[in-house]
PDB file of N, CA and C in Angstrom:
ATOM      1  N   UNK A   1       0.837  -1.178   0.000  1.00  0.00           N
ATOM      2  CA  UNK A   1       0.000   0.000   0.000  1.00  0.00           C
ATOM      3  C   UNK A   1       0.882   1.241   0.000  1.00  0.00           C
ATOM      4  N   UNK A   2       0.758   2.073  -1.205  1.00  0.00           N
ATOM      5  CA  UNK A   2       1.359   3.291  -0.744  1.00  0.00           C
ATOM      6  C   UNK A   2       0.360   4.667  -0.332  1.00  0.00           C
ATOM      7  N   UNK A   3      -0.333   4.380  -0.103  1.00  0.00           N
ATOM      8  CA  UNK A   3      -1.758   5.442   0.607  1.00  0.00           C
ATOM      9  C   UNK A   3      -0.466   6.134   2.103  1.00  0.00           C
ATOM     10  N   UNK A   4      -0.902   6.894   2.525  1.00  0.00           N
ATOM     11  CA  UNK A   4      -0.482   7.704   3.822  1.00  0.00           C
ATOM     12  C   UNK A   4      -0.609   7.029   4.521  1.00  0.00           C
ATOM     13  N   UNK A   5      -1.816   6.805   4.861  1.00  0.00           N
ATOM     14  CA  UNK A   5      -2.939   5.968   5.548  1.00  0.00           C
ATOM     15  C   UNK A   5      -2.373   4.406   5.981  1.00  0.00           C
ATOM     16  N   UNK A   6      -1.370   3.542   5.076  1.00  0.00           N
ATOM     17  CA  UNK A   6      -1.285   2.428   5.474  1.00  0.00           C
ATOM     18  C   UNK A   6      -0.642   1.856   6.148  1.00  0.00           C
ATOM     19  N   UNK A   7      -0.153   2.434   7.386  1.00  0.00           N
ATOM     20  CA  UNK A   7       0.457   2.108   8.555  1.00  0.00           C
ATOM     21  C   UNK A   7      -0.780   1.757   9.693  1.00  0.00           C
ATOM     22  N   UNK A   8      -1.894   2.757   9.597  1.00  0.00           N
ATOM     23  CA  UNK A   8      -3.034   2.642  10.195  1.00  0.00           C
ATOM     24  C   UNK A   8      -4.058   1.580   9.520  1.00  0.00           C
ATOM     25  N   UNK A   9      -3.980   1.294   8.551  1.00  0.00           N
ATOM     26  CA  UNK A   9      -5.170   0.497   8.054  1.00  0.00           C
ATOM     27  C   UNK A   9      -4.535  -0.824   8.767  1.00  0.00           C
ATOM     28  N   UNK A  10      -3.008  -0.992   8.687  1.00  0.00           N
ATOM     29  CA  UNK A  10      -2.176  -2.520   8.621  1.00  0.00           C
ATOM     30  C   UNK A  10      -3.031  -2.320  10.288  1.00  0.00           C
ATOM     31  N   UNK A  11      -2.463  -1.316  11.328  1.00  0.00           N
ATOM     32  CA  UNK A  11      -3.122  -1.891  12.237  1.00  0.00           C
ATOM     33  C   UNK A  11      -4.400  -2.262  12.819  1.00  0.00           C
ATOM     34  N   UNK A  12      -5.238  -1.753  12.008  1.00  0.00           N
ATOM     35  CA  UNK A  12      -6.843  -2.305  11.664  1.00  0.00           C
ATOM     36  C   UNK A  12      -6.654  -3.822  11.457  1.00  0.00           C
ATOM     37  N   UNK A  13      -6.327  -3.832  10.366  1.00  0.00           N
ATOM     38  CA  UNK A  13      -6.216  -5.297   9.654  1.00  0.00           C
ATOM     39  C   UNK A  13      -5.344  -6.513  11.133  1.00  0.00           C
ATOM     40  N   UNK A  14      -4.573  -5.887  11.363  1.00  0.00           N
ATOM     41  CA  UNK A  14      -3.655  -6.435  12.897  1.00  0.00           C
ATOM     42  C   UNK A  14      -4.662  -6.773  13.947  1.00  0.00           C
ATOM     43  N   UNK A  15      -5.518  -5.855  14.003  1.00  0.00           N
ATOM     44  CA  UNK A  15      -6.327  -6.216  15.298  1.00  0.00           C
ATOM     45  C   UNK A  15      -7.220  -7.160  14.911  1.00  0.00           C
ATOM     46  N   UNK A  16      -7.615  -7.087  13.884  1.00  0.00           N
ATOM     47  CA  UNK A  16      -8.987  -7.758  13.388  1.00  0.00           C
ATOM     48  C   UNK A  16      -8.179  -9.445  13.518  1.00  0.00           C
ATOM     49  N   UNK A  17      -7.209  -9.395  12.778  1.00  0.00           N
ATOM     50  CA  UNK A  17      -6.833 -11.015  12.823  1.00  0.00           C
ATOM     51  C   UNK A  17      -6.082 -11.286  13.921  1.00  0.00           C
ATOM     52  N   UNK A  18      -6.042 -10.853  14.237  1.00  0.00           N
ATOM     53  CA  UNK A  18      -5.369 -11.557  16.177  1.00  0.00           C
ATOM     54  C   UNK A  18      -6.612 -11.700  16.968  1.00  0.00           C
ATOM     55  N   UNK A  19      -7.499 -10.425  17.174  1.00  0.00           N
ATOM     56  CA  UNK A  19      -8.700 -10.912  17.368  1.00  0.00           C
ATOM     57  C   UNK A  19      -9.759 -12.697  17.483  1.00  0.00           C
ATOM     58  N   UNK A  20      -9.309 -12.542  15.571  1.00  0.00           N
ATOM     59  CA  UNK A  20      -9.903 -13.527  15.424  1.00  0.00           C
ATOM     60  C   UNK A  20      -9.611 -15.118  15.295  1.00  0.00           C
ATOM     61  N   UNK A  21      -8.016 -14.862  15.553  1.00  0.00           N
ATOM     62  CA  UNK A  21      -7.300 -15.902  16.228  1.00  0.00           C
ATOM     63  C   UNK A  21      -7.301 -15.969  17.304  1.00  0.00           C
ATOM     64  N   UNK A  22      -6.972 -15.160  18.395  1.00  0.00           N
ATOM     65  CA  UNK A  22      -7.562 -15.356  19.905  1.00  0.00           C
ATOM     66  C   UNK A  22      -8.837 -16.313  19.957  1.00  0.00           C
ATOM     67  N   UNK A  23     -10.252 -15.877  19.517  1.00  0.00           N
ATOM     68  CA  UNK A  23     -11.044 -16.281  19.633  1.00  0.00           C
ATOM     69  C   UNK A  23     -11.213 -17.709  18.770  1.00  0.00           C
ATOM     70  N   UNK A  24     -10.352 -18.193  18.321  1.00  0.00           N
ATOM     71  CA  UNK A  24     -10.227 -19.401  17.756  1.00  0.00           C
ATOM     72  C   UNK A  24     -11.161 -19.772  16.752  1.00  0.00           C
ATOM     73  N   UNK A  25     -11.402 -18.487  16.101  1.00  0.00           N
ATOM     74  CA  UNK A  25     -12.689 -18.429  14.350  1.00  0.00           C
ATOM     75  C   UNK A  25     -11.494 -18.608  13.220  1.00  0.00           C
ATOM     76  N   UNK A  26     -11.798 -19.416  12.852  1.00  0.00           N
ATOM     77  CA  UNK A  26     -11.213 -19.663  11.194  1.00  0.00           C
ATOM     78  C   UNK A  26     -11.695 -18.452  10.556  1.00  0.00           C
ATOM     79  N   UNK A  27     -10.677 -18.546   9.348  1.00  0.00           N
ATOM     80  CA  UNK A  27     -10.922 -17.387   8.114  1.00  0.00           C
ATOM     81  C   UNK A  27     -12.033 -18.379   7.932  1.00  0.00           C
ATOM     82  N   UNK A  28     -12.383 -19.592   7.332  1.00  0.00           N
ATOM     83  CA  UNK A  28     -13.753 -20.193   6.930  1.00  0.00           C
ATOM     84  C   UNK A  28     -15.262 -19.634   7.752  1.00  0.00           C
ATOM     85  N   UNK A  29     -14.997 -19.921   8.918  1.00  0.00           N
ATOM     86  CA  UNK A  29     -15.901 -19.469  10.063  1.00  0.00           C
ATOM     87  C   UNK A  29     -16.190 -18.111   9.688  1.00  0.00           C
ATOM     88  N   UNK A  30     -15.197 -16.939   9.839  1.00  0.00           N
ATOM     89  CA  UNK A  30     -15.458 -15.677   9.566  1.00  0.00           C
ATOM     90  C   UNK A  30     -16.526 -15.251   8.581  1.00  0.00           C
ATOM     91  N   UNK A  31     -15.893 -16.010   7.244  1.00  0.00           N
ATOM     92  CA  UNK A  31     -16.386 -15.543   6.587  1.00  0.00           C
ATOM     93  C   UNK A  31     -18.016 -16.075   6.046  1.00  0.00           C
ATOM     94  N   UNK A  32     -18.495 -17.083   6.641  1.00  0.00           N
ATOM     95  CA  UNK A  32     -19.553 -17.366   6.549  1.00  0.00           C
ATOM     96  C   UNK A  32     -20.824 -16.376   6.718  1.00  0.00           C
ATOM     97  N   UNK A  33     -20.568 -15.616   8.118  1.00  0.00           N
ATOM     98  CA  UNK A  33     -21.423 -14.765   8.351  1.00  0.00           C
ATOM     99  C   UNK A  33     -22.003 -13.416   7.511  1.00  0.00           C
ATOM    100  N   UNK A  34     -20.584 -13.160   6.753  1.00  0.00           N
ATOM    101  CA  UNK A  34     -21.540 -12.406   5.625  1.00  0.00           C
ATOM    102  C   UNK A  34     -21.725 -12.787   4.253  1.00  0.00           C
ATOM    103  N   UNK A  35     -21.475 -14.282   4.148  1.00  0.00           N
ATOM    104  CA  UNK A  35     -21.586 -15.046   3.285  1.00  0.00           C
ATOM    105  C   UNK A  35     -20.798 -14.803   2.135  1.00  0.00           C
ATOM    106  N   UNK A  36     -19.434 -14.653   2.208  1.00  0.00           N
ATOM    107  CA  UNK A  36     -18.492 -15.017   1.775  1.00  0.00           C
ATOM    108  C   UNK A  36     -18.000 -16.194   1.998  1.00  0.00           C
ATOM    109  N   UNK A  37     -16.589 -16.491   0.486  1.00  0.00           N
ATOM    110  CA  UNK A  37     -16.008 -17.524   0.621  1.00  0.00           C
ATOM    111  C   UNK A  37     -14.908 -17.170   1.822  1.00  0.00           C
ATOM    112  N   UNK A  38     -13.922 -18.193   2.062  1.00  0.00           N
ATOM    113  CA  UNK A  38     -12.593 -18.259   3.119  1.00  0.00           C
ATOM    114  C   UNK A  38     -11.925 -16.883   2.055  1.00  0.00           C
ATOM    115  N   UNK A  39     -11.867 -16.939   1.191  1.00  0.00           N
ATOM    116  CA  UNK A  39     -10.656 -16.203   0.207  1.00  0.00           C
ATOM    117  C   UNK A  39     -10.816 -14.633   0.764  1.00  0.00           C
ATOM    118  N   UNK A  40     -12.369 -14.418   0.898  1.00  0.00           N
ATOM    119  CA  UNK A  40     -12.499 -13.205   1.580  1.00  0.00           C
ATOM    120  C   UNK A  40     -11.752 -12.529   2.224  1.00  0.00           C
ATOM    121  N   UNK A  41     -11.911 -12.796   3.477  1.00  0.00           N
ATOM    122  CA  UNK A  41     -10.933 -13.119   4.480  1.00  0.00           C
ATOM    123  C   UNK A  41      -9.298 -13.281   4.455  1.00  0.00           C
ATOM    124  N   UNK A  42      -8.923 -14.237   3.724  1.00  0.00           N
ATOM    125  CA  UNK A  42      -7.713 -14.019   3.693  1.00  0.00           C
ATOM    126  C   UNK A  42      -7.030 -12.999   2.871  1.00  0.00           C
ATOM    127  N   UNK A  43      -8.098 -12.485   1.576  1.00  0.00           N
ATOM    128  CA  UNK A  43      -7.211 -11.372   0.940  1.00  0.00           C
ATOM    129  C   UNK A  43      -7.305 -10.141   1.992  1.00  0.00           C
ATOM    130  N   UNK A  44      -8.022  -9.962   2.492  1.00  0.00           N
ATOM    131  CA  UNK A  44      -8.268  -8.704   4.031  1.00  0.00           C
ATOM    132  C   UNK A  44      -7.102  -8.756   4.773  1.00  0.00           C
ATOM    133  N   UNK A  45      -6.878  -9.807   5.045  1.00  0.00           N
ATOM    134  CA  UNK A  45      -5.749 -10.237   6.008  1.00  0.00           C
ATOM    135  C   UNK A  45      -4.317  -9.998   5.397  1.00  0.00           C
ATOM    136  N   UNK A  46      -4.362 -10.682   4.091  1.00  0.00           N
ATOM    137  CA  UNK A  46      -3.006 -10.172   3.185  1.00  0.00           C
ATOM    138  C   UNK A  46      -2.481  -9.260   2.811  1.00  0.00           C
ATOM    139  N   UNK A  47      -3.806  -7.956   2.879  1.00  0.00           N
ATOM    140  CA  UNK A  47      -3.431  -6.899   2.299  1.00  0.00           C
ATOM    141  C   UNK A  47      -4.144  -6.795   0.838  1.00  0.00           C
ATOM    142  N   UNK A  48      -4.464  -7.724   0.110  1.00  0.00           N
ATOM    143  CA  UNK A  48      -4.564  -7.828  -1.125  1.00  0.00           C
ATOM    144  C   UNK A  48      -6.305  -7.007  -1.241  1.00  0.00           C
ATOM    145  N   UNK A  49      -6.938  -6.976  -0.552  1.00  0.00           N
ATOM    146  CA  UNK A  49      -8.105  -6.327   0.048  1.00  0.00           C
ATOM    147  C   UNK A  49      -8.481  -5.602   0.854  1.00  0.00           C
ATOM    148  N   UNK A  50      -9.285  -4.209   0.075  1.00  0.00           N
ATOM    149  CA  UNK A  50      -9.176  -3.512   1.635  1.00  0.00           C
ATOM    150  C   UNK A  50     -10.899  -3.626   1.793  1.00  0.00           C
ATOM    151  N   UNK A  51     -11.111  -3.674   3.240  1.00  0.00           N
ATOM    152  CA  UNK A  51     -12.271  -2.941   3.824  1.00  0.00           C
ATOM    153  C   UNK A  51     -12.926  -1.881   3.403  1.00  0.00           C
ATOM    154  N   UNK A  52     -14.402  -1.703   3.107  1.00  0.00           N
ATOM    155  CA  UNK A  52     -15.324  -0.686   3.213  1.00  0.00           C
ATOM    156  C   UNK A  52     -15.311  -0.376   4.836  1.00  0.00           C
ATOM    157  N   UNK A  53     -15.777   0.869   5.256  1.00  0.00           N
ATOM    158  CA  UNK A  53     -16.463   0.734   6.577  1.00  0.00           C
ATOM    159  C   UNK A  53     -17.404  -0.051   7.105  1.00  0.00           C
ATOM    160  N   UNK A  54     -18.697  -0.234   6.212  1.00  0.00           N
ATOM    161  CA  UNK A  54     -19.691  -1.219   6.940  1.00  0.00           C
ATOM    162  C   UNK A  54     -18.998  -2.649   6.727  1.00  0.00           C
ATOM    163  N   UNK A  55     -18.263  -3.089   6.075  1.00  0.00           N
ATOM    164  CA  UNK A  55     -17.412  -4.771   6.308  1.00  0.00           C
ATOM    165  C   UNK A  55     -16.556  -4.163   7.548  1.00  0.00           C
ATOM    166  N   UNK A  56     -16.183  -3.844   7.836  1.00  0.00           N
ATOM    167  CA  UNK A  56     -15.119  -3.333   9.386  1.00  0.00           C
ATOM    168  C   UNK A  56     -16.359  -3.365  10.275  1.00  0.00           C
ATOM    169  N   UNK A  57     -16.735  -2.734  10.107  1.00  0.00           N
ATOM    170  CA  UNK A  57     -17.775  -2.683  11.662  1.00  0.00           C
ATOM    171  C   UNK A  57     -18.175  -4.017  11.983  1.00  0.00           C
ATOM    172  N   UNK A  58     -18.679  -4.898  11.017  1.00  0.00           N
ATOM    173  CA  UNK A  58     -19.449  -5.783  10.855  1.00  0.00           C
ATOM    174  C   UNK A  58     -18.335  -7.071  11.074  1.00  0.00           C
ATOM    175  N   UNK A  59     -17.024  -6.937  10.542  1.00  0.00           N
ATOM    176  CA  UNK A  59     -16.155  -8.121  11.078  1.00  0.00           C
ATOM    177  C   UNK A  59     -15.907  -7.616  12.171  1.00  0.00           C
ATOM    178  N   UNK A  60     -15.434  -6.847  12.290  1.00  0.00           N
ATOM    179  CA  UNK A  60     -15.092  -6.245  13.874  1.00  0.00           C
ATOM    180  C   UNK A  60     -15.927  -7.034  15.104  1.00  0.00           C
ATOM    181  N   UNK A  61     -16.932  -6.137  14.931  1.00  0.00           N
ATOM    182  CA  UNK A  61     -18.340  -6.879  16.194  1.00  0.00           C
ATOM    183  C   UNK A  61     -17.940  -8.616  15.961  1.00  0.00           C
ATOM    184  N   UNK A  62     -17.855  -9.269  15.039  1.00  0.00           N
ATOM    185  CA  UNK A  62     -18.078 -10.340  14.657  1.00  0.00           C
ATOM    186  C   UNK A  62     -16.903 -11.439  15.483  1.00  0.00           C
ATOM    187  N   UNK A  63     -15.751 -10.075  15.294  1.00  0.00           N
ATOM    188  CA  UNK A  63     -14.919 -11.042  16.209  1.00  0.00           C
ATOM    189  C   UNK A  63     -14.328 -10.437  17.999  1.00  0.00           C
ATOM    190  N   UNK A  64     -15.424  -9.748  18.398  1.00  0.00           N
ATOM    191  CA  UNK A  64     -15.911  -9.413  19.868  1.00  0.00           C
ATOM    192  C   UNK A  64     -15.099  -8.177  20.046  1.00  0.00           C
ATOM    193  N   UNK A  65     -14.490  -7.173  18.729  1.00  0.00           N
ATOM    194  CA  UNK A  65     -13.974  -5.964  18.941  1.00  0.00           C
ATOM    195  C   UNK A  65     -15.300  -4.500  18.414  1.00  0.00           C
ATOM    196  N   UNK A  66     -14.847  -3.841  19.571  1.00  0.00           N
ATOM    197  CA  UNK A  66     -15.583  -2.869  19.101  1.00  0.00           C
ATOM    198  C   UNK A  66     -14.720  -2.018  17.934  1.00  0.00           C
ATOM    199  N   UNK A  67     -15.617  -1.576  16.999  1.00  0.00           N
ATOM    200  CA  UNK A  67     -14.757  -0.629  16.183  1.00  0.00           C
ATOM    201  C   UNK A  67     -14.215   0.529  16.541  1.00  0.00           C
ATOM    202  N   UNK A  68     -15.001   1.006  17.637  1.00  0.00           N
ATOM    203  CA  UNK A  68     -14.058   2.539  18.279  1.00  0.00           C
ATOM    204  C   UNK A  68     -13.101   2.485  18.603  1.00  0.00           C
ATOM    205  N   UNK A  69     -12.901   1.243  19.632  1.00  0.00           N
ATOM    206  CA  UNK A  69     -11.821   1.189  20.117  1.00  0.00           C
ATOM    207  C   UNK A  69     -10.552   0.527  19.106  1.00  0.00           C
ATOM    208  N   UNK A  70     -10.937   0.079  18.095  1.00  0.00           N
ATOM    209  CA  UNK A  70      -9.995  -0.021  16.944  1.00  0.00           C
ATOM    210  C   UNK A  70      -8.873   1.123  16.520  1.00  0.00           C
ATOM    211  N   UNK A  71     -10.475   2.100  16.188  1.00  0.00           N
ATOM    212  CA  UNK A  71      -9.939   3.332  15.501  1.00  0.00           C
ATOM    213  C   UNK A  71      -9.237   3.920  16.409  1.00  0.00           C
ATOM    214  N   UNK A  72      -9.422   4.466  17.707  1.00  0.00           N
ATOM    215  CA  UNK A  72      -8.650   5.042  18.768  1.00  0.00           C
ATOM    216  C   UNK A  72      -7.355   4.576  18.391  1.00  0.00           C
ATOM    217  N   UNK A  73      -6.436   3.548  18.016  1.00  0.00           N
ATOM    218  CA  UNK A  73      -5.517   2.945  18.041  1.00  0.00           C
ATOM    219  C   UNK A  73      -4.874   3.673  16.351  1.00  0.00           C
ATOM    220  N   UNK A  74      -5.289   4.358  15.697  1.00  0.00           N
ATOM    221  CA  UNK A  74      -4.710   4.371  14.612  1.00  0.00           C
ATOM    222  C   UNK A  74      -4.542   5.880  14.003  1.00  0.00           C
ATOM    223  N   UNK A  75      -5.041   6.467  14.862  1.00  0.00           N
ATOM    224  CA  UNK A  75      -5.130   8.111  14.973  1.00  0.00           C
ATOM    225  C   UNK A  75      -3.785   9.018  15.084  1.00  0.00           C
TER     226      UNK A  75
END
C-alpha cells in the first residue's frame, strides 16, 4: 500500500486477525457470516483487500472488537 494511511489500516487489519485468532474463528468461520467464501478473508488479512467501513464494523463486532476502540488505536 502506498496510501499515507497504510500504517493505520495494517493496524486495523492487525487487530482484526489476532482478534480472530484469539477467539479461535477460522478465516472459513469468519467468513460465513456475511456469506463469503474463506478467500475473503484471507485477501483482508493479506493486504490484497481492503475494507469498506460497513465490512469493518461488521467483522469487527463479529470477532468481539468494538470498532471505536480499533480506531482510537490508529489516529
Amino acid at each position: 500500500m502506498t496510501s499515507v494511511y497504510a500504517q493505520g489500516y495494517r493496524r486495523v487489519i492487525t487487530a482484526l486477525k489476532k482478534a480472530r485468532k484469539t477467539r479461535g474463528i477460522t478465516q472459513a468461520k469468519l467468513a460465513e457470516a456475511p456469506g463469503r467464501p474463506q478467500s475473503f478473508i484471507t485477501k483482508i488479512e493479506q493486504g490484497e483487500r481492503r475494507l469498506d467501513v460497513v465490512e469493518f464494523v461488521h467483522l469487527a463486532r463479529l470477532v468481539g472488537l468494538e470498532p471505536e476502540e480499533i480506531m482510537k488505536g490508529i489516529g
